[in-house]
N, C-alpha and C. Protein backbone atom coordinates (compact mmCIF):
# COMPACT_ATOMS: atom_id res chain seq x y z
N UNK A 1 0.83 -1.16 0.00
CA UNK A 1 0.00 0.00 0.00
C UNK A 1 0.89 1.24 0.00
N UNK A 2 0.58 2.23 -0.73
CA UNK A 2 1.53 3.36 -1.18
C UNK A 2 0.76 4.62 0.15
N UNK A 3 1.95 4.98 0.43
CA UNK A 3 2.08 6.22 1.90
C UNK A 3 1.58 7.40 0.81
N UNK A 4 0.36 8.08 1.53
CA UNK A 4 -0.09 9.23 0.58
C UNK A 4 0.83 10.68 1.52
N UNK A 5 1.01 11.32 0.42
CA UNK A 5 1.44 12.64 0.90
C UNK A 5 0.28 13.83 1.30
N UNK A 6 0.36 14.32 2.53
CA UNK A 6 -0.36 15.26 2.90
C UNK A 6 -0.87 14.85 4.24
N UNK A 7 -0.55 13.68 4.59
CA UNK A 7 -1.07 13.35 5.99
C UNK A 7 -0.16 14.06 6.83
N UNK A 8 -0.87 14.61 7.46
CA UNK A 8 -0.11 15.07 8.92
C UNK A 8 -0.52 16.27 9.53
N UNK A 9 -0.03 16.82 10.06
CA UNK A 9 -0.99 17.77 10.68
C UNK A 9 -0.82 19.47 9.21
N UNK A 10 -1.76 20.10 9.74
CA UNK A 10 -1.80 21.31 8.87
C UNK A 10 -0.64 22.22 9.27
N UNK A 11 -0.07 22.95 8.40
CA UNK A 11 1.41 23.91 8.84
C UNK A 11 0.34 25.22 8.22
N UNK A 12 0.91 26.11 9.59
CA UNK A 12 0.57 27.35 9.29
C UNK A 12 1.08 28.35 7.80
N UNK A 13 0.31 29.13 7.11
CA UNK A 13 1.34 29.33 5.64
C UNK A 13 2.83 30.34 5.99
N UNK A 14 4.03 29.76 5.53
CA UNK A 14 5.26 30.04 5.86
C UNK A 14 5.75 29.35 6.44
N UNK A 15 5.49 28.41 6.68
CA UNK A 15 6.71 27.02 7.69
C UNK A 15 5.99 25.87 6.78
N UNK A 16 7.18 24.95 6.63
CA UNK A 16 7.55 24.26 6.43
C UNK A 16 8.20 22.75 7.07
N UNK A 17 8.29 21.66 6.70
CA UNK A 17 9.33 20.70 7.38
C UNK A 17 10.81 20.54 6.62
N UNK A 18 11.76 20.92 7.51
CA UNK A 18 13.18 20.49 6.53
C UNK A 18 13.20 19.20 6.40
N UNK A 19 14.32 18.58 5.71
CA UNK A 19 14.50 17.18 5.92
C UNK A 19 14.76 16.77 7.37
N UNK A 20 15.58 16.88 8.13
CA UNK A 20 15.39 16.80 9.13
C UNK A 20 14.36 16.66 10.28
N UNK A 21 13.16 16.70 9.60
CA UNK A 21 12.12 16.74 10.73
C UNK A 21 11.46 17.94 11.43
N UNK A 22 12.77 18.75 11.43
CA UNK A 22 12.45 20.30 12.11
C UNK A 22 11.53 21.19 11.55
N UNK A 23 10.87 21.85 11.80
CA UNK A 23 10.23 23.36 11.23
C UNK A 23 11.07 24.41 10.91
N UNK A 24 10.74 24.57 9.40
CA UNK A 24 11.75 25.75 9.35
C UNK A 24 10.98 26.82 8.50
N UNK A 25 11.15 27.99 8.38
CA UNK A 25 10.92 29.18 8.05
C UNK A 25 10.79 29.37 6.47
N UNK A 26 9.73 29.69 5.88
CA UNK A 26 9.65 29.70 4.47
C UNK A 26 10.46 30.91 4.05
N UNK A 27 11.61 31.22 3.25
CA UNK A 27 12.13 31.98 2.76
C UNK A 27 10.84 32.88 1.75
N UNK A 28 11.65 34.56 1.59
CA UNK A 28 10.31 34.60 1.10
C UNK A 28 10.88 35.07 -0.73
N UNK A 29 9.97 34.78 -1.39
CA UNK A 29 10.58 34.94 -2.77
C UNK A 29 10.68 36.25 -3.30
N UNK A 30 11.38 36.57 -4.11
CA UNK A 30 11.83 37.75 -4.60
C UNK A 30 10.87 37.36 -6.26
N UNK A 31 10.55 36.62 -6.62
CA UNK A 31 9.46 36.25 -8.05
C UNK A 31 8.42 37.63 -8.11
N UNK A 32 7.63 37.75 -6.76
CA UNK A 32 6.53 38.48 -7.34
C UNK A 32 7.40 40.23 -7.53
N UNK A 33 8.37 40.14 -6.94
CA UNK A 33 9.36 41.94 -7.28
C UNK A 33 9.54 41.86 -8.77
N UNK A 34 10.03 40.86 -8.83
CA UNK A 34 10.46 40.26 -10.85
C UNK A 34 9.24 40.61 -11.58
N UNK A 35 8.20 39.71 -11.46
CA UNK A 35 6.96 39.96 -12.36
C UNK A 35 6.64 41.51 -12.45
N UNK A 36 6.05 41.99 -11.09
CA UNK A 36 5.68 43.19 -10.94
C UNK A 36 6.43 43.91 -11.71
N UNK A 37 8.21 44.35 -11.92
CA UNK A 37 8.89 45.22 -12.51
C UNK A 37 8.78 44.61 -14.04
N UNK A 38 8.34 43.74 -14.42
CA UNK A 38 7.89 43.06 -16.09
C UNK A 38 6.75 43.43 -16.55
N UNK A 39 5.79 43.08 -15.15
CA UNK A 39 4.37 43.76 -15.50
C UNK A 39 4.20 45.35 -15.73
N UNK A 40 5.12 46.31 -14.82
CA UNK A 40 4.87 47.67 -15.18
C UNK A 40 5.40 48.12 -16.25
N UNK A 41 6.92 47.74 -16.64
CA UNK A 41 7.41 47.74 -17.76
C UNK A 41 6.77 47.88 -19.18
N UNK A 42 5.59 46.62 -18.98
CA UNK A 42 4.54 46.64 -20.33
C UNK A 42 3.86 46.63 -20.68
N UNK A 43 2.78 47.37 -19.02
CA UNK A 43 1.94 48.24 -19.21
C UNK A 43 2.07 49.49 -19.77
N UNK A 44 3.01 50.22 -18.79
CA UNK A 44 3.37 51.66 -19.30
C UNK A 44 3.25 51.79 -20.58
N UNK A 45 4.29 50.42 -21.73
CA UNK A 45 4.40 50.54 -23.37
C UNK A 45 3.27 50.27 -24.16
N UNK A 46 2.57 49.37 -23.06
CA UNK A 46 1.23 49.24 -23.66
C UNK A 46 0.34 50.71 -23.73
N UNK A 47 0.00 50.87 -22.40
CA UNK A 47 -0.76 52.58 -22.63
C UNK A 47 -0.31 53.23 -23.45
N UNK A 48 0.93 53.34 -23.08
CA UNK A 48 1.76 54.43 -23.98
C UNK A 48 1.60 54.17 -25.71
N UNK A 49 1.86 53.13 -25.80
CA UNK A 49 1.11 53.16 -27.66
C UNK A 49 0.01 53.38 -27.52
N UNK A 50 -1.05 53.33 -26.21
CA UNK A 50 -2.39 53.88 -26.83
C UNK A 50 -3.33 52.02 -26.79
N UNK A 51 -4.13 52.69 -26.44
CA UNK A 51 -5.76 52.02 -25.87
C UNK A 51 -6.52 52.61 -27.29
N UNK A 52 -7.71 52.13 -27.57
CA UNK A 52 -8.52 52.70 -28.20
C UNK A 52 -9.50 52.74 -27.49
N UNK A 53 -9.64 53.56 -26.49
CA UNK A 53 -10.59 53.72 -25.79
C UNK A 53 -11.06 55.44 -25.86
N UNK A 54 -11.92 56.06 -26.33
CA UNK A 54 -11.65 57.42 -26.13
C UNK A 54 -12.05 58.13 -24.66
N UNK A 55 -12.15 57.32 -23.23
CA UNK A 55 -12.29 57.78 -21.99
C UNK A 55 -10.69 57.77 -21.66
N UNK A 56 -9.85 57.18 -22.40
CA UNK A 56 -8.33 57.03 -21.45
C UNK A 56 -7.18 58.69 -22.04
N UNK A 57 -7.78 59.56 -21.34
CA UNK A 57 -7.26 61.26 -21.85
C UNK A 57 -6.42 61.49 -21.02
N UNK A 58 -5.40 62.26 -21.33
CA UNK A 58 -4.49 62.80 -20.15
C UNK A 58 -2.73 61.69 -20.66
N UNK A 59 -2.21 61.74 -19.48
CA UNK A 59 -0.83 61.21 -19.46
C UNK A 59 -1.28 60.36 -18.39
N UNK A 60 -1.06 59.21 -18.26
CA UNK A 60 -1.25 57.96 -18.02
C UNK A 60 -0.07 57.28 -17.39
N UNK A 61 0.33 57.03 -16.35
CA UNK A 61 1.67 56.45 -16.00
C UNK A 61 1.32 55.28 -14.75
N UNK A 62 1.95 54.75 -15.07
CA UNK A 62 1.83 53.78 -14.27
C UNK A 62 2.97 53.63 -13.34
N UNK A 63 2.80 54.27 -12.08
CA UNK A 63 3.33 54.30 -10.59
C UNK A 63 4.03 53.28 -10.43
N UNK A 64 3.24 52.05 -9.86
CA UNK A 64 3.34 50.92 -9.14
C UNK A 64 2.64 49.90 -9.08
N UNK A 65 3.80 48.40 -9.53
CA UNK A 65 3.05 47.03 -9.59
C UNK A 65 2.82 46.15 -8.37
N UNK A 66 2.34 46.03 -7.40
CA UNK A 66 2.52 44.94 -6.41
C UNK A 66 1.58 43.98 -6.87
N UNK A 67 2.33 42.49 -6.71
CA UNK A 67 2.04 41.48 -7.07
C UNK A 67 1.62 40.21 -6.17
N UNK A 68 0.60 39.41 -5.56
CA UNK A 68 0.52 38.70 -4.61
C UNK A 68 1.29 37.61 -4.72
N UNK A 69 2.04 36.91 -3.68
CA UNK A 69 3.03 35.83 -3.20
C UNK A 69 2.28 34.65 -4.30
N UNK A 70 1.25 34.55 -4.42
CA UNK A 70 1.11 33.57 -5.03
C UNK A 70 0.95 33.54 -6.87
N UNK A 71 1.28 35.07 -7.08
CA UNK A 71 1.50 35.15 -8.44
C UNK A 71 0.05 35.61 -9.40
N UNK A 72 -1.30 35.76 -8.90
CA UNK A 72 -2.37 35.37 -9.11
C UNK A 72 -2.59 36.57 -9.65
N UNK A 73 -2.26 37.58 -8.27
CA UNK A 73 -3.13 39.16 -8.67
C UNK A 73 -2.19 40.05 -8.47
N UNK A 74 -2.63 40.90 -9.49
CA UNK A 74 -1.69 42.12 -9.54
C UNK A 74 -2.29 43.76 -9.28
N UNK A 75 -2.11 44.57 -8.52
CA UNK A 75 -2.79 45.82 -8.29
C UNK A 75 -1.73 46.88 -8.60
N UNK A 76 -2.54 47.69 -9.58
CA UNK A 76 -1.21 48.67 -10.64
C UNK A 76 -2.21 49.97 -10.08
N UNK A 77 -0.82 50.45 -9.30
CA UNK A 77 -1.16 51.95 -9.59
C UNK A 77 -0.97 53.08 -10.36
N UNK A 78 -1.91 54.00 -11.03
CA UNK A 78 -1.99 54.65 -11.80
C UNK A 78 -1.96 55.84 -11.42
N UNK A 79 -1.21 56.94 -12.45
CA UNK A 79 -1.63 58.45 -11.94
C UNK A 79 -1.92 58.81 -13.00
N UNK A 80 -2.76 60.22 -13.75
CA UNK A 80 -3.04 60.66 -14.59
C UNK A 80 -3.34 61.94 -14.59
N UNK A 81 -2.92 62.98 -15.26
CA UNK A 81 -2.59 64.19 -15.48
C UNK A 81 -3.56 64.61 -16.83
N UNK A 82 -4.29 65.88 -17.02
CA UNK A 82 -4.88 66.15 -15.66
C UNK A 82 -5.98 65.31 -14.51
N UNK A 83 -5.68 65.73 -13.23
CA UNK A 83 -6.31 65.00 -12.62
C UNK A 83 -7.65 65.07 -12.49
N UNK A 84 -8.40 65.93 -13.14
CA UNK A 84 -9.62 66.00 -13.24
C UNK A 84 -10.42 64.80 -14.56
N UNK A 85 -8.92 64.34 -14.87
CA UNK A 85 -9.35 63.34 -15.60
C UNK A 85 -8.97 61.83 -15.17
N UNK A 86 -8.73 61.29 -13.95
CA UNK A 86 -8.55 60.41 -13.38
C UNK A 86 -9.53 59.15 -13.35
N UNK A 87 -10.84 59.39 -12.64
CA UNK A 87 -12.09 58.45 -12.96
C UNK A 87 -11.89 57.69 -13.97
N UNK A 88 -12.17 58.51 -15.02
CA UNK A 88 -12.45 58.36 -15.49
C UNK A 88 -11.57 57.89 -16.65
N UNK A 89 -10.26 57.69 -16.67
CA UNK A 89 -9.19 56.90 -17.00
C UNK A 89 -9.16 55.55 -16.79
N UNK A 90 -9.51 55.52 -15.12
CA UNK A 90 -9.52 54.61 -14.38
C UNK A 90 -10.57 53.41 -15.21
N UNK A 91 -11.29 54.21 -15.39
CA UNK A 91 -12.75 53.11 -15.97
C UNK A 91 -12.32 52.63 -17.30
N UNK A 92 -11.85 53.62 -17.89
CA UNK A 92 -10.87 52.81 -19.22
C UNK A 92 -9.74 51.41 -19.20
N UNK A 93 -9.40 51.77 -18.05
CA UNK A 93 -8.27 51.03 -17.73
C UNK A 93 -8.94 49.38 -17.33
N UNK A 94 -9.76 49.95 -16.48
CA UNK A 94 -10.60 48.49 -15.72
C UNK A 94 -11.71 47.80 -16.66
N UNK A 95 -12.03 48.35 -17.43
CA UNK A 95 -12.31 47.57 -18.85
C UNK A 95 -11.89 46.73 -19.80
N UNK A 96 -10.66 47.61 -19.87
CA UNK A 96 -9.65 47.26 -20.85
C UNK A 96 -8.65 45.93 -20.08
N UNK A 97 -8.89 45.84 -19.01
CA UNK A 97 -8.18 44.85 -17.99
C UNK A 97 -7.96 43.25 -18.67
N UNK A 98 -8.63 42.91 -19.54
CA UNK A 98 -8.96 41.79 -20.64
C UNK A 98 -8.18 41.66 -21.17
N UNK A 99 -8.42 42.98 -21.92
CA UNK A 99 -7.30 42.89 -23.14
C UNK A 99 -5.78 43.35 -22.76
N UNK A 100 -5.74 43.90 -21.77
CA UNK A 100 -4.31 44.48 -21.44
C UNK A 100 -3.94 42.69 -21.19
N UNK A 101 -4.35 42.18 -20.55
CA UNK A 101 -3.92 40.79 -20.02
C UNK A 101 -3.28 40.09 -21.05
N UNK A 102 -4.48 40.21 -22.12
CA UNK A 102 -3.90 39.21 -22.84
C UNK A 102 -2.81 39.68 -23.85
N UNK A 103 -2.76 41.07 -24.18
CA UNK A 103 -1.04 41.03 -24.86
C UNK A 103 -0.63 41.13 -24.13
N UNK A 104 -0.13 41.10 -23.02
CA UNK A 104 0.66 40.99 -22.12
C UNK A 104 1.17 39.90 -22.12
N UNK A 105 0.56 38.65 -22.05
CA UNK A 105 0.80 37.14 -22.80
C UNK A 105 1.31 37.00 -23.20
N UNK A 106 1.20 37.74 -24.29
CA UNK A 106 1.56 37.77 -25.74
C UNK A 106 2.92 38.64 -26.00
N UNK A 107 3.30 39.86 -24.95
CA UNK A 107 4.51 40.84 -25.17
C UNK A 107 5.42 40.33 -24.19
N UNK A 108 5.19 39.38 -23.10
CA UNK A 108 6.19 39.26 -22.44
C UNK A 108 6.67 37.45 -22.34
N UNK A 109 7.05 37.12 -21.63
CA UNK A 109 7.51 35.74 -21.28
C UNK A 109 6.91 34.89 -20.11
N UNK A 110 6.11 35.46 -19.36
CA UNK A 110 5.17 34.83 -18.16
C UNK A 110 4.99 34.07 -18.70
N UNK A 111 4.69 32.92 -17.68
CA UNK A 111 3.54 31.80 -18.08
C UNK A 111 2.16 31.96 -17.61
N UNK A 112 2.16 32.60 -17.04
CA UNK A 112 0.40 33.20 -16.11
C UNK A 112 0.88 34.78 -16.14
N UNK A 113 -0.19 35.12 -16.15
CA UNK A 113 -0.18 37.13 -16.43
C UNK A 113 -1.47 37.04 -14.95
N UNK A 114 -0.98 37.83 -13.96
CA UNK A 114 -1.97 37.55 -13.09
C UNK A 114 -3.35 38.59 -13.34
N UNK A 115 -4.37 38.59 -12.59
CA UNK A 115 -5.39 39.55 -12.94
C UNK A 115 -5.25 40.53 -12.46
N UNK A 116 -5.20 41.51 -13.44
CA UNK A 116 -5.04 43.13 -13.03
C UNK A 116 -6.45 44.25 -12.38
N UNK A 117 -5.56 44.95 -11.07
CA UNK A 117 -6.87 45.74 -10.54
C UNK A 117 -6.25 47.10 -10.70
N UNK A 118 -6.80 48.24 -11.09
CA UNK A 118 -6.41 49.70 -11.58
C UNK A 118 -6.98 50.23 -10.12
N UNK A 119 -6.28 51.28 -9.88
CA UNK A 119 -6.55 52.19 -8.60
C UNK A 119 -5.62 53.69 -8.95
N UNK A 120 -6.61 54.07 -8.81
CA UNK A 120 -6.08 55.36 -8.88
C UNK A 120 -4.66 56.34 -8.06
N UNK A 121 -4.05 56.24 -8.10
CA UNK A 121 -3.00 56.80 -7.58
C UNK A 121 -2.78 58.76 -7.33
N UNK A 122 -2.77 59.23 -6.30
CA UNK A 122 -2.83 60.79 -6.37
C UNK A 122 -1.69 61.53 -7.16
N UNK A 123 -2.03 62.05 -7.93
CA UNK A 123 -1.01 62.86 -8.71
C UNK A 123 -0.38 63.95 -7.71
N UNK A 124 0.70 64.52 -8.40
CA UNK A 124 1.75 65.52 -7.93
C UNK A 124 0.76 66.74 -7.43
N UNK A 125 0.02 67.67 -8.29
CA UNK A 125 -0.76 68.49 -7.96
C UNK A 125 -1.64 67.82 -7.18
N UNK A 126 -2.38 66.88 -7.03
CA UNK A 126 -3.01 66.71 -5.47
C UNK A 126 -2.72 66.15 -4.21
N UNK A 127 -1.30 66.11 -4.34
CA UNK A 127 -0.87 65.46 -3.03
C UNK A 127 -0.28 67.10 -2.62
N UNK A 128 -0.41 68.66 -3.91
CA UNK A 128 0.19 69.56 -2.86
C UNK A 128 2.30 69.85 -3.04
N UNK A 129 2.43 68.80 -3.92
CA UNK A 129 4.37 68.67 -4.26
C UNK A 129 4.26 69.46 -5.84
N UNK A 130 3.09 69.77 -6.48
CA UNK A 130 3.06 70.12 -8.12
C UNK A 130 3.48 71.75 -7.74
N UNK A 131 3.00 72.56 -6.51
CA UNK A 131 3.18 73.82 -6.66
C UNK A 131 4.59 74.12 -7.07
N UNK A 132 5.40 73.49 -6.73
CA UNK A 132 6.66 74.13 -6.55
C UNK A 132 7.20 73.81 -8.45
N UNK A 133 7.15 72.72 -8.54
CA UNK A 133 7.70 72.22 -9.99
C UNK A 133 7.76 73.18 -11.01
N UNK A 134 6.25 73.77 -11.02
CA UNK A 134 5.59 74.93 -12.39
C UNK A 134 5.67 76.33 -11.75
N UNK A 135 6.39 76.46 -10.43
CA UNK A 135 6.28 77.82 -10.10
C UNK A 135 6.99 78.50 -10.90
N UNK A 136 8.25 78.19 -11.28
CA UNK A 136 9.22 79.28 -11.69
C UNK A 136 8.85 79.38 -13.41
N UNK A 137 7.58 78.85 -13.95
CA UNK A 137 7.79 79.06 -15.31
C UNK A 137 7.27 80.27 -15.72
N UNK A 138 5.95 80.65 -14.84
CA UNK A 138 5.59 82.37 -15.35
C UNK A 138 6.19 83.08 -14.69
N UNK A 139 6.86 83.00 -14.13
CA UNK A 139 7.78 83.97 -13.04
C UNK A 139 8.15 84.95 -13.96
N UNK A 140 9.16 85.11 -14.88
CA UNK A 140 9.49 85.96 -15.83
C UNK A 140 8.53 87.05 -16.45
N UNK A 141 7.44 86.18 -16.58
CA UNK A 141 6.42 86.93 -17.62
C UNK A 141 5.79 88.04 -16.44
N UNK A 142 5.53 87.98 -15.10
CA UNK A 142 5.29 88.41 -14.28
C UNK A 142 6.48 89.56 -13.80
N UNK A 143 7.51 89.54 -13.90
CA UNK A 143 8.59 90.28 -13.59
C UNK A 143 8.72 91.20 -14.65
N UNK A 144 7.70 90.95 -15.88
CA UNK A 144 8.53 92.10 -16.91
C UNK A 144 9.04 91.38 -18.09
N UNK A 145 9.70 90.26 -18.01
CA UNK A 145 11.19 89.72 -18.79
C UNK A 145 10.67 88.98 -19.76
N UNK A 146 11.20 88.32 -20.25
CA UNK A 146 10.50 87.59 -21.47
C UNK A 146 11.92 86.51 -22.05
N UNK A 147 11.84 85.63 -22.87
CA UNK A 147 12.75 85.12 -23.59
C UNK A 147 12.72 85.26 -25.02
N UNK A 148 14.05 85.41 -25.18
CA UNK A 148 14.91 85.43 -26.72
C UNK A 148 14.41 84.32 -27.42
N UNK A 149 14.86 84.03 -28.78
CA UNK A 149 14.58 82.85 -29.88
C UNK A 149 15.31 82.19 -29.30
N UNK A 150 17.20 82.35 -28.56
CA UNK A 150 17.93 81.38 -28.36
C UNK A 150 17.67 81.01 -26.88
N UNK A 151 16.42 80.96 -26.61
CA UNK A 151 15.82 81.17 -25.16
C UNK A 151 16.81 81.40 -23.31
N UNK A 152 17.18 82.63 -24.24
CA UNK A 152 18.12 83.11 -22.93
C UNK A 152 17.31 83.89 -22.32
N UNK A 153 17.36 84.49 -20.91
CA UNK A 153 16.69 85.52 -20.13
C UNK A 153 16.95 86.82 -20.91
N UNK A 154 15.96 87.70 -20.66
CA UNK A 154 16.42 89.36 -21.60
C UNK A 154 15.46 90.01 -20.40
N UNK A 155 16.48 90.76 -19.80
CA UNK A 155 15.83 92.05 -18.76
C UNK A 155 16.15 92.94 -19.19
N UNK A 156 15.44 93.78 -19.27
CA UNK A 156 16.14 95.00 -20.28
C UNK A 156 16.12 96.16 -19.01
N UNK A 157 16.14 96.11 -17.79
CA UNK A 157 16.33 96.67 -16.78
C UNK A 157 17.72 96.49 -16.61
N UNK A 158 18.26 94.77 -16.58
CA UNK A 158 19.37 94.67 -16.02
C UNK A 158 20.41 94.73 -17.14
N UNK A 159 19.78 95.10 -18.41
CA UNK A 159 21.09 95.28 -19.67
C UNK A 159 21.51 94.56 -20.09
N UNK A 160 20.77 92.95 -20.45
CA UNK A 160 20.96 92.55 -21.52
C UNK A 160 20.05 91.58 -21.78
């Protein structure tokens, strides 16, 4: 009579038996960091050539992939500029979740493409960090000054 595998008591998830008999500690894998940086990789190129969706407006970037231990699911965060067009990106995106999957299949080397969830991610101007970036661009025009063709500064206060 053949000894079936699985008898014995239940192990909590992350331990293991070594050979030895002992309990030992499930190492934890570095796979779902891999996928995730494959998966954002070709999303981004994917958006970036373009959806035919006409709700997906704005600049479109894709933040961040985290990927579950077991490879299954993937939750991509998105930001999109302008942010008054976010939603509604979003809904493009989570539609399109099908088809992104499946060239994805098809553009990368996985053997499973896990299922993708879109979440909106806060852009620069609404987290409050955008003021500073675009401050200094009307600054000039406000001071008086203006730029040349060879776009140098010209104050004609300060003589040249």
């Amino acid at each position: 009579m053949r000894e079936r595998r699985g008898k014995g008591p239940k192990l909590p998830p992350g331990l293991s038996f070594a050979p030895d008999g002992s309990l030992r500690e499930a190492v934890p894998s570095s796979r779902p960091a891999q996928v995730a940086s494959v998966l954002q990789r070709a999303l981004q190129e994917r958006i970036t050539r373009g959806l035919a969706d006409p709700r997906l407006q704005g600049m479109v970037s894709v933040q961040d992939v985290s990927v579950s231990p077991d490879l299954l699911h993937a939750r991509v965060s998105v930001s999109v500029l302008p942010s008054d067009r976010g939603p509604l990106s979003i809904a493009a995106l989570r539609s399109a979740a099908g088809f992104l999957r499946s060239s994805l299949r098809d553009s990368t080397t996985l053997r499973r493409v896990p299922e993708l969830a879109f979440e909106l991610r806060a852009s620069l101007p609404q987290l409050g960090l955008g003021s500073g970036l675009g401050s200094g661009l009307g600054s000039d025009a406000a001071d008086g000054g203006s730029f040349d063709a060879d776009h140098t500064e010209h104050h004609p206060e300060r003589g040249n």
